[in-house]
PDB file of N, CA and C in Angstrom:
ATOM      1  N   UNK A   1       0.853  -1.168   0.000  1.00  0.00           N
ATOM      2  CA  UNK A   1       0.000   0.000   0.000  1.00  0.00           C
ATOM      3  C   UNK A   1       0.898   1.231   0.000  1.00  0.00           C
ATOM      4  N   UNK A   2       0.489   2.437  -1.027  1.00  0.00           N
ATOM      5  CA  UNK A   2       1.139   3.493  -1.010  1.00  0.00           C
ATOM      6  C   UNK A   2       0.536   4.391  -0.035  1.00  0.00           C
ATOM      7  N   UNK A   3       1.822   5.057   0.217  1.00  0.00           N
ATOM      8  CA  UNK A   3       1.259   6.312   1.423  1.00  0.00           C
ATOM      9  C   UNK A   3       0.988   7.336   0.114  1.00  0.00           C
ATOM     10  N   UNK A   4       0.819   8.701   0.980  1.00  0.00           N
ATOM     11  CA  UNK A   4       0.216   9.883   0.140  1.00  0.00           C
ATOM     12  C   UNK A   4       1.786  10.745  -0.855  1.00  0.00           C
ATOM     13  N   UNK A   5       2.636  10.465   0.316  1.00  0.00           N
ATOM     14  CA  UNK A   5       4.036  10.652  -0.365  1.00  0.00           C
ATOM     15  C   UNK A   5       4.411  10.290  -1.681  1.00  0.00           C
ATOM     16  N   UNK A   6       4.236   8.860  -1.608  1.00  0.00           N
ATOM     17  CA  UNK A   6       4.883   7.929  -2.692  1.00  0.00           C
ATOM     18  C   UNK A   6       3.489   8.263  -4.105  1.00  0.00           C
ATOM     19  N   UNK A   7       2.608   8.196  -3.960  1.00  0.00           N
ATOM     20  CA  UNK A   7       1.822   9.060  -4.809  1.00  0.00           C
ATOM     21  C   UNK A   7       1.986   9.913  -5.027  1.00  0.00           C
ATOM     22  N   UNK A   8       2.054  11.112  -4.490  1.00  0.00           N
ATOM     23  CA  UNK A   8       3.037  12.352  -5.366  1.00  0.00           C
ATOM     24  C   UNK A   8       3.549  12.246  -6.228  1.00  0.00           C
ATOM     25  N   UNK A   9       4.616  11.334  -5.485  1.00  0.00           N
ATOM     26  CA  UNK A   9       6.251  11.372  -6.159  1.00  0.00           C
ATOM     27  C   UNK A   9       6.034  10.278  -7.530  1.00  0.00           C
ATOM     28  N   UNK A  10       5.063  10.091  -7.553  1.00  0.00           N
ATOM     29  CA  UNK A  10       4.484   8.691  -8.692  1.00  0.00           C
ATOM     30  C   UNK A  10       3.952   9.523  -9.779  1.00  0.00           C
ATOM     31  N   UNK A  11       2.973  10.728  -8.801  1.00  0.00           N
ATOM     32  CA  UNK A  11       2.070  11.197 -10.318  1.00  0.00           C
ATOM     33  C   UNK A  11       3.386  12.359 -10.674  1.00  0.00           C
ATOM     34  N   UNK A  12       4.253  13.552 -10.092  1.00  0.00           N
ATOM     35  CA  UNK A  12       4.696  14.228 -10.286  1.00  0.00           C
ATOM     36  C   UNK A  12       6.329  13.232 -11.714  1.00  0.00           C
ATOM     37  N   UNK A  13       6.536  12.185 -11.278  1.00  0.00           N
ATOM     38  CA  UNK A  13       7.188  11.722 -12.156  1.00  0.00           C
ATOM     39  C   UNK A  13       6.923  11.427 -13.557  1.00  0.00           C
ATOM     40  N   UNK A  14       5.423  11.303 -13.336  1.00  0.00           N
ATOM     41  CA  UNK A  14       4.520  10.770 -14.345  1.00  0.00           C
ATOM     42  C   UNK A  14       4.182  12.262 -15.167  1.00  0.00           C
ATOM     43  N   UNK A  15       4.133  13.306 -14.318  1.00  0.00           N
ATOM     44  CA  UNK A  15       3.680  14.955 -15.523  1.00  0.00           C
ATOM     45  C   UNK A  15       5.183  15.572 -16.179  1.00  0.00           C
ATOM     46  N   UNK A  16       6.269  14.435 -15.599  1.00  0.00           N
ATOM     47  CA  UNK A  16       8.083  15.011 -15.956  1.00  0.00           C
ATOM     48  C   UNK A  16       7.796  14.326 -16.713  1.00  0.00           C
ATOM     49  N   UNK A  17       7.209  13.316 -17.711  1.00  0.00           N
ATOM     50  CA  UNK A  17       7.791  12.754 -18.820  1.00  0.00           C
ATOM     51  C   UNK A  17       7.771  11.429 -18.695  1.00  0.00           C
ATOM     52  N   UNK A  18       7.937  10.699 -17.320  1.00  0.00           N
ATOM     53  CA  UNK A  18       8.452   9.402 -16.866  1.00  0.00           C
ATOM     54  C   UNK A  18       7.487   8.625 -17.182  1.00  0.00           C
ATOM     55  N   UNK A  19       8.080   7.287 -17.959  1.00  0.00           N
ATOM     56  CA  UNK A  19       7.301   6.674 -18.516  1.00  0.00           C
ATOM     57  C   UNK A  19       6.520   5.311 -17.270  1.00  0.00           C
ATOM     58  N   UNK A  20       5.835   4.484 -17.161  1.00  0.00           N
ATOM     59  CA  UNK A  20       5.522   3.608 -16.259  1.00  0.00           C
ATOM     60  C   UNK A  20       6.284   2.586 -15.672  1.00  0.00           C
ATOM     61  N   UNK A  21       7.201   2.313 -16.725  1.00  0.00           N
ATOM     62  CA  UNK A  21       8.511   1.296 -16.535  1.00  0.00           C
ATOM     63  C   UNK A  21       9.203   1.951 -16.162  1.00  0.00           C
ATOM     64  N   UNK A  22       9.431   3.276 -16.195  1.00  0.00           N
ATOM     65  CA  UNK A  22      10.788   4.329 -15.500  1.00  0.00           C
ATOM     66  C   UNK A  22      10.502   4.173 -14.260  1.00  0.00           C
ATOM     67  N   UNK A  23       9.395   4.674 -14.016  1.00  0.00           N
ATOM     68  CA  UNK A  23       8.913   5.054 -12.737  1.00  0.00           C
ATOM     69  C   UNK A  23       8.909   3.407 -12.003  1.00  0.00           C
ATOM     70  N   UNK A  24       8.956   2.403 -12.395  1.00  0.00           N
ATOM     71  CA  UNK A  24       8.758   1.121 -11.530  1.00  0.00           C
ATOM     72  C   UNK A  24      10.509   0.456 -11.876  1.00  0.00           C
ATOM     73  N   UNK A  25      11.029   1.300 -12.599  1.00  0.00           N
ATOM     74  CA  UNK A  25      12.770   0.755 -12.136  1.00  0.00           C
ATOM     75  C   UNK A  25      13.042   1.755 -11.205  1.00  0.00           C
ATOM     76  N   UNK A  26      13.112   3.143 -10.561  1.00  0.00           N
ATOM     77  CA  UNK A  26      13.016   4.233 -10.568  1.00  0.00           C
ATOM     78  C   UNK A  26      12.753   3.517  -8.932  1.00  0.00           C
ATOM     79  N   UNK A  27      11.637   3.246  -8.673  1.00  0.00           N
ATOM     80  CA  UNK A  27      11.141   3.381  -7.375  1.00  0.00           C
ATOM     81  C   UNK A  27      11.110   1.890  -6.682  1.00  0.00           C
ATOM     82  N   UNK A  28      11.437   1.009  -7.906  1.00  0.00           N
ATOM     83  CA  UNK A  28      11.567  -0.672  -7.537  1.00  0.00           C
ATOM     84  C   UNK A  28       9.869  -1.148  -7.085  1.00  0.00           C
ATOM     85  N   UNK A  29       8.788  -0.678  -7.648  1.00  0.00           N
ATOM     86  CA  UNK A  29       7.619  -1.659  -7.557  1.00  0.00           C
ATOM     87  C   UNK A  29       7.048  -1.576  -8.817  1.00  0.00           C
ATOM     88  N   UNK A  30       5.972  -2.525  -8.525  1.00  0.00           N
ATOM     89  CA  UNK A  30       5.127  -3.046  -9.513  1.00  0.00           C
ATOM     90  C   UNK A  30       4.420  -2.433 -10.710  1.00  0.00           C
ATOM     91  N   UNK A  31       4.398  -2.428 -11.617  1.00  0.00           N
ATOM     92  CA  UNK A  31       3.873  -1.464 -13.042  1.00  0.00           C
ATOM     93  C   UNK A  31       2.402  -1.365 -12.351  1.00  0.00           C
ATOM     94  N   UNK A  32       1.380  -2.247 -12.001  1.00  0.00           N
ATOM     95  CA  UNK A  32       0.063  -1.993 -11.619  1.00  0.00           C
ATOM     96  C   UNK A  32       0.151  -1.450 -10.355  1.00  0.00           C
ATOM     97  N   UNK A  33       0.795  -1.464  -9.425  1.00  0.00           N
ATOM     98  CA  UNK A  33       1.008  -0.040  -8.143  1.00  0.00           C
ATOM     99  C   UNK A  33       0.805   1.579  -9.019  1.00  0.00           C
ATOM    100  N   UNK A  34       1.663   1.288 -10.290  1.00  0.00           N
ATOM    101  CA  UNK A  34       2.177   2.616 -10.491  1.00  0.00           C
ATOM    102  C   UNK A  34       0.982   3.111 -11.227  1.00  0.00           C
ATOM    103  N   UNK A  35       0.184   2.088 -12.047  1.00  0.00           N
ATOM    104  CA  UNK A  35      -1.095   2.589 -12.370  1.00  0.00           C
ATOM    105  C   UNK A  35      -1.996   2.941 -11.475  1.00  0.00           C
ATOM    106  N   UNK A  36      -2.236   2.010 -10.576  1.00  0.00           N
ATOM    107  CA  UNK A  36      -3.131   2.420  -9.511  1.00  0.00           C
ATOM    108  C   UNK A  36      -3.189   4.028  -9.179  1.00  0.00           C
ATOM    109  N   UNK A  37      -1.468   4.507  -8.633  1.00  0.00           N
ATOM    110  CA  UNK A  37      -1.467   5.400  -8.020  1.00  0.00           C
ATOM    111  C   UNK A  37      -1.401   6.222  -9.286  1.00  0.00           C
ATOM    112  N   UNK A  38      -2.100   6.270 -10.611  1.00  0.00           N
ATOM    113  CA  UNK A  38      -1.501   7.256 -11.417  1.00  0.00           C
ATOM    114  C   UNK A  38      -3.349   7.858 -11.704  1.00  0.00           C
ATOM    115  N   UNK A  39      -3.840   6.702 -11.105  1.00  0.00           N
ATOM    116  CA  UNK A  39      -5.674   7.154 -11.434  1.00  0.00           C
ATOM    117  C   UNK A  39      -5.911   7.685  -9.779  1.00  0.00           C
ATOM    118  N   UNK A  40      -4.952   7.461  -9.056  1.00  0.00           N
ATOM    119  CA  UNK A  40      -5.605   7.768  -7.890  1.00  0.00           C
ATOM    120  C   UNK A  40      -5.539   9.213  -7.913  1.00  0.00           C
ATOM    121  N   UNK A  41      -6.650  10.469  -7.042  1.00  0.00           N
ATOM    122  CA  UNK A  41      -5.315  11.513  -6.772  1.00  0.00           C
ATOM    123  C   UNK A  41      -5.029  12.039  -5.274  1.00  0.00           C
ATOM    124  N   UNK A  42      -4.555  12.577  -5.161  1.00  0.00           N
ATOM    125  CA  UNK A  42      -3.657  12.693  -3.522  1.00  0.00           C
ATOM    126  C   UNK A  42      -4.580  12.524  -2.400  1.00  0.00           C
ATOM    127  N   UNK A  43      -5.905  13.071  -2.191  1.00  0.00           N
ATOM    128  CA  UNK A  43      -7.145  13.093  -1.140  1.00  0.00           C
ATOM    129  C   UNK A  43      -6.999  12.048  -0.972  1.00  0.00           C
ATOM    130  N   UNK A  44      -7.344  11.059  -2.303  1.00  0.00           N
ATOM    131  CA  UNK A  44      -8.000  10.219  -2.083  1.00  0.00           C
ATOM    132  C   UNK A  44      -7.954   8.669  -1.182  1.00  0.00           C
ATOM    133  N   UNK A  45      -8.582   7.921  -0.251  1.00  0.00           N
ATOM    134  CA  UNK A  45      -8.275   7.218   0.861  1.00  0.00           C
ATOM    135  C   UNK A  45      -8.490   5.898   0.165  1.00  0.00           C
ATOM    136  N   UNK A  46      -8.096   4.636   0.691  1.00  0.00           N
ATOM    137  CA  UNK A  46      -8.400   3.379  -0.050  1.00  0.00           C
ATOM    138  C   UNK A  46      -9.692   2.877   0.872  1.00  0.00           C
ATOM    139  N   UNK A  47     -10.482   2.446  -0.025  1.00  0.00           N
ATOM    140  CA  UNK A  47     -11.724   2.314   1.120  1.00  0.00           C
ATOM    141  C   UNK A  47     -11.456   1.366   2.104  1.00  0.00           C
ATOM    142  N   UNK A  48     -12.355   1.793   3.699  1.00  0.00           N
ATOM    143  CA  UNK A  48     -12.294   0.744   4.138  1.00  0.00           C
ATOM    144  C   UNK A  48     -13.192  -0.374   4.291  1.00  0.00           C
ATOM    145  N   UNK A  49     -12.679  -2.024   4.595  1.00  0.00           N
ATOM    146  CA  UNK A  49     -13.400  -3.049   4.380  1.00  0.00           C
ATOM    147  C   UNK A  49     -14.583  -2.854   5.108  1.00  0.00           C
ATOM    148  N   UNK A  50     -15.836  -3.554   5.258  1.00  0.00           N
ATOM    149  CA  UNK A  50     -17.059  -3.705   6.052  1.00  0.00           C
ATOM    150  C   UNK A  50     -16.605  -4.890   6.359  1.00  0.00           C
ATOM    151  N   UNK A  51     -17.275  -4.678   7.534  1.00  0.00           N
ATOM    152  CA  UNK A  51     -17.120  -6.133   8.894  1.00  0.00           C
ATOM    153  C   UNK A  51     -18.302  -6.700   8.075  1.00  0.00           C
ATOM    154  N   UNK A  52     -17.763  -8.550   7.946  1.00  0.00           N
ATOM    155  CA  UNK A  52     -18.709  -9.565   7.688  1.00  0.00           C
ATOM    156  C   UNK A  52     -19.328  -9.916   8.800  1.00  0.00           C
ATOM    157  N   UNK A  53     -20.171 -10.627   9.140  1.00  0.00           N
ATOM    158  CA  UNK A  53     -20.743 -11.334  10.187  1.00  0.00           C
ATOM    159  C   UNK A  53     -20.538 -12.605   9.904  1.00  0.00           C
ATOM    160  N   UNK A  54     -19.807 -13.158  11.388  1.00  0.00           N
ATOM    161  CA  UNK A  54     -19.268 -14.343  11.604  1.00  0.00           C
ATOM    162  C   UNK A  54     -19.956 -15.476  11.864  1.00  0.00           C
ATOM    163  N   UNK A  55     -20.188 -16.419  11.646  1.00  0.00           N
ATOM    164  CA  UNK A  55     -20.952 -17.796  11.960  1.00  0.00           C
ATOM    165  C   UNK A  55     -20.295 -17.683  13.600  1.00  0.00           C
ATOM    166  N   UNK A  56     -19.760 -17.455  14.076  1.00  0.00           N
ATOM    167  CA  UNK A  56     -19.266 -17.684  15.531  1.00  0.00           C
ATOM    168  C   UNK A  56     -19.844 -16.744  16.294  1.00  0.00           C
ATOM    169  N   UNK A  57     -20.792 -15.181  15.543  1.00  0.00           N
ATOM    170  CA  UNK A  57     -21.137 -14.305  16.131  1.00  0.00           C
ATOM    171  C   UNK A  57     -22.145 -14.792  17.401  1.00  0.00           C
ATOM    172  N   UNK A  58     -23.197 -15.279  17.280  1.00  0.00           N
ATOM    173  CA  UNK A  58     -24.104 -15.851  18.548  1.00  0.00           C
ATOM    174  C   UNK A  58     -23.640 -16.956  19.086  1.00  0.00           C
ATOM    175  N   UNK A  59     -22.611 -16.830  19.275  1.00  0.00           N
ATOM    176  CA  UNK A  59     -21.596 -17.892  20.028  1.00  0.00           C
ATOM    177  C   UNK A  59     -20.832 -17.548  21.232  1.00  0.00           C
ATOM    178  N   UNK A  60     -20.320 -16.029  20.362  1.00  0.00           N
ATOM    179  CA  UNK A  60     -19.175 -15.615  20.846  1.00  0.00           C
ATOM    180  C   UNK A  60     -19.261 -15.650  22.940  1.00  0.00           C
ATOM    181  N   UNK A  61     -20.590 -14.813  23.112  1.00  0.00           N
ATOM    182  CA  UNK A  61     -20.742 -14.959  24.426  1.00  0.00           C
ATOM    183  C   UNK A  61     -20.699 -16.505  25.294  1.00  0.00           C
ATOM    184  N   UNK A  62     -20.818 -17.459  25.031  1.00  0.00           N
ATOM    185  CA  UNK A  62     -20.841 -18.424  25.482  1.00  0.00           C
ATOM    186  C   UNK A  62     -19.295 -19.078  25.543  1.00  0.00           C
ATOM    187  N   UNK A  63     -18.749 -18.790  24.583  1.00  0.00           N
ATOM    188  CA  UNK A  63     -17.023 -19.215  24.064  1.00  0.00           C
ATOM    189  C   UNK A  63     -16.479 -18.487  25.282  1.00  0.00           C
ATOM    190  N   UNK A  64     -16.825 -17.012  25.529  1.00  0.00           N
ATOM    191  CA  UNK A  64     -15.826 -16.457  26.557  1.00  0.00           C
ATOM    192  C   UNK A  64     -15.907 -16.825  28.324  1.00  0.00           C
ATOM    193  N   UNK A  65     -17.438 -17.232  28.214  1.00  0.00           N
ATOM    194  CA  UNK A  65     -17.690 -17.881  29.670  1.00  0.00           C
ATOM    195  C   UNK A  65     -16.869 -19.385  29.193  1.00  0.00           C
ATOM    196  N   UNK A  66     -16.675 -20.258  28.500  1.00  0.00           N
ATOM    197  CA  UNK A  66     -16.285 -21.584  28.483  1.00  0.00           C
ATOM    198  C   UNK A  66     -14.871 -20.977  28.458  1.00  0.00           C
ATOM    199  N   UNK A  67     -13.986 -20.247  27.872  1.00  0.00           N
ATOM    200  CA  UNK A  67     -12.674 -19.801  28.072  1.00  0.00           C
ATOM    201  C   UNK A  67     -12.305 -19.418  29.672  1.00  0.00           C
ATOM    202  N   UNK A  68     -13.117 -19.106  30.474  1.00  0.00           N
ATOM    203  CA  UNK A  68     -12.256 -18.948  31.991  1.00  0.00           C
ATOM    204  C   UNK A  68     -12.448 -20.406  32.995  1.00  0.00           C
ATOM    205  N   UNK A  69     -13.208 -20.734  32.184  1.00  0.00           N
ATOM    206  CA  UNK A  69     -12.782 -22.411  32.935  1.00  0.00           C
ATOM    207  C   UNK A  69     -11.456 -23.105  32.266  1.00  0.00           C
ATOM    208  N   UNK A  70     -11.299 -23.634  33.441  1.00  0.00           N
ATOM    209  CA  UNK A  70      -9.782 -24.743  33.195  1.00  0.00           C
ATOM    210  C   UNK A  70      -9.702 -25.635  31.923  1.00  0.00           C
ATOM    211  N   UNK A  71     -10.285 -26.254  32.377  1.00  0.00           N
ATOM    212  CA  UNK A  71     -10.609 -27.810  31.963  1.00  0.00           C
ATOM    213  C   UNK A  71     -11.505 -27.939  30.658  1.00  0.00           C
ATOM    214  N   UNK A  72     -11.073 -28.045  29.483  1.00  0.00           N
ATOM    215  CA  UNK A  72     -12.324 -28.305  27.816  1.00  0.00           C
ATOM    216  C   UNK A  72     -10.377 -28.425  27.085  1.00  0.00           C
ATOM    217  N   UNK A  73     -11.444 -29.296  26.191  1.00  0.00           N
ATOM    218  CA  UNK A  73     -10.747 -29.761  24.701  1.00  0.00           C
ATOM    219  C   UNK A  73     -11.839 -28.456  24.148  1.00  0.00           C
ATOM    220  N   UNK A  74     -10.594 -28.356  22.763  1.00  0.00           N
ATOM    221  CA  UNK A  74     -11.373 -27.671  21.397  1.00  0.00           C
ATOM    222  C   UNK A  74     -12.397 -28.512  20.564  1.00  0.00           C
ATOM    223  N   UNK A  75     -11.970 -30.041  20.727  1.00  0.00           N
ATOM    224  CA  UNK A  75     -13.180 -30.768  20.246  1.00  0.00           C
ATOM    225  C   UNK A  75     -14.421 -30.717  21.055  1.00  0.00           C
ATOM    226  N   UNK A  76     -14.509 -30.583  22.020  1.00  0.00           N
ATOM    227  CA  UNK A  76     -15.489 -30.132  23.703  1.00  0.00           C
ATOM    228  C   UNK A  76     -16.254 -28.947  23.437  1.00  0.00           C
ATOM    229  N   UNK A  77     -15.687 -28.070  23.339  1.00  0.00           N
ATOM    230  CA  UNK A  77     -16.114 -26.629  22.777  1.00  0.00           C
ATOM    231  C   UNK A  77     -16.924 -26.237  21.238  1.00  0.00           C
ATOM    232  N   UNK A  78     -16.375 -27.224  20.373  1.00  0.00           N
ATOM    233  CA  UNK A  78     -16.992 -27.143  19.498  1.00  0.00           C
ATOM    234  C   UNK A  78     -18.301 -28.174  19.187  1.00  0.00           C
ATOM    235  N   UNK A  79     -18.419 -29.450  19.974  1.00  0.00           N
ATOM    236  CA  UNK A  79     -19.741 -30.252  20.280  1.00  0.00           C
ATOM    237  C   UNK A  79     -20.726 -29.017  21.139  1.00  0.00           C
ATOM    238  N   UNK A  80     -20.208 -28.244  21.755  1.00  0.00           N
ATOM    239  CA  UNK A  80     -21.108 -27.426  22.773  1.00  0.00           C
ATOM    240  C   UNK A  80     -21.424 -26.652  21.941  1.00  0.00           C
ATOM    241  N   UNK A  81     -21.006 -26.094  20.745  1.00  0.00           N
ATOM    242  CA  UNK A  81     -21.501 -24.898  20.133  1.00  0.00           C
ATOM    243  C   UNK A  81     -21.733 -25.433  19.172  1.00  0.00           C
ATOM    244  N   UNK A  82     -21.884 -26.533  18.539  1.00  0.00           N
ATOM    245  CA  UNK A  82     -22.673 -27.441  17.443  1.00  0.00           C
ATOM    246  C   UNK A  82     -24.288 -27.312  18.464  1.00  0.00           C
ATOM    247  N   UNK A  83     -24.321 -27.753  19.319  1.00  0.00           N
ATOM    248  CA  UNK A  83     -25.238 -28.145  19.929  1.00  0.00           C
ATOM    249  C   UNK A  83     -26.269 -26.698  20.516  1.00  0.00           C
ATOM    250  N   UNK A  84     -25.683 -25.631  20.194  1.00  0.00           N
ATOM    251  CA  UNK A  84     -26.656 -23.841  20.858  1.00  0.00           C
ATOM    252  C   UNK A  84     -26.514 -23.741  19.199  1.00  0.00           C
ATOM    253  N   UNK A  85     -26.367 -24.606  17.785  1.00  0.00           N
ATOM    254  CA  UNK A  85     -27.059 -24.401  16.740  1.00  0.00           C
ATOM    255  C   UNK A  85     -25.862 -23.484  15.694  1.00  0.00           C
ATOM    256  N   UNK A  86     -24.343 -23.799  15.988  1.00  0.00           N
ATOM    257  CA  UNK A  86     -23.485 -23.080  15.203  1.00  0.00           C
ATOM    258  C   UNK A  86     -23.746 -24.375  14.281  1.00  0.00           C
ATOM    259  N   UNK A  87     -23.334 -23.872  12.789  1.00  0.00           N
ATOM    260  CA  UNK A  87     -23.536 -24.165  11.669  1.00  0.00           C
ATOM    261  C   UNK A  87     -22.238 -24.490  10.718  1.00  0.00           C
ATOM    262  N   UNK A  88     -20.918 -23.928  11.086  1.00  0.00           N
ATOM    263  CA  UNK A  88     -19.511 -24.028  10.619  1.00  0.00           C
ATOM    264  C   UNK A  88     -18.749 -25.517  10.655  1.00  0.00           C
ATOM    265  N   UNK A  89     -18.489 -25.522  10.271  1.00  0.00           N
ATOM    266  CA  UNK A  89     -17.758 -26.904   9.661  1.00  0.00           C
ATOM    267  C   UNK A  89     -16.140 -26.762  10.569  1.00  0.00           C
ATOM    268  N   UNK A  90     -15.902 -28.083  10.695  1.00  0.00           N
ATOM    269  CA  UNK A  90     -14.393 -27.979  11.695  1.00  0.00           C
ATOM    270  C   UNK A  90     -13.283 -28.312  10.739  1.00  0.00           C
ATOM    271  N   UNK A  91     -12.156 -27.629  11.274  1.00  0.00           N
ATOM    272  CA  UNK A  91     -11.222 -27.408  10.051  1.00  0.00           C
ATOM    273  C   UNK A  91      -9.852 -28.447  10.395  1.00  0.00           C
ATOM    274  N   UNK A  92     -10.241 -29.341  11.108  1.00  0.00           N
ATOM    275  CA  UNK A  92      -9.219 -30.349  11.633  1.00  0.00           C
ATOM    276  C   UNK A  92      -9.828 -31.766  11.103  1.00  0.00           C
TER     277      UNK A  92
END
């Protein structure tokens, strides 16, 4: 990810003449960085992601009361939350 700097210095190379391959021997990255940052312009922010909702979400409270007890397997924990109706598949 480019900062706001390295965009500058991307588009200002780019209004000197500098061709896309200059500018990516020049600065040592990628020809599609250098496009990116050549449509981007300086304001502009990279969006940020939206939170998915987790299959573990109506879980989560029950996971953190079973986490201050001692004593559970992860296979234990996950029969208990098969069983309050989680739906996720086990990855072991």
């Amino acid at each position: 990810m480019l900062n706001p700097v390295e965009v500058v210095m991307i588009q200002t190379l780019a209004r000197q003449g500098a061709t896309v391959s200059g500018i990516t021997r020049q600065l040592g990255i990628d020809r599609k960085t250098v496009r990116k940052a050549l449509r981007r312009t300086v304001d502009e922010r990279p969006r940020a992601r939206t939170p998915v909702a987790s299959l573990l979400d109506p879980c989560k409270a029950f996971i953190q009361a079973r986490l201050s007890e001692a004593e559970f397997t992860a296979q234990r924990l996950y029969q208990d939350i098969r069983s309050q109706g989680y739906a996720g598949a086990t990855i072991w």
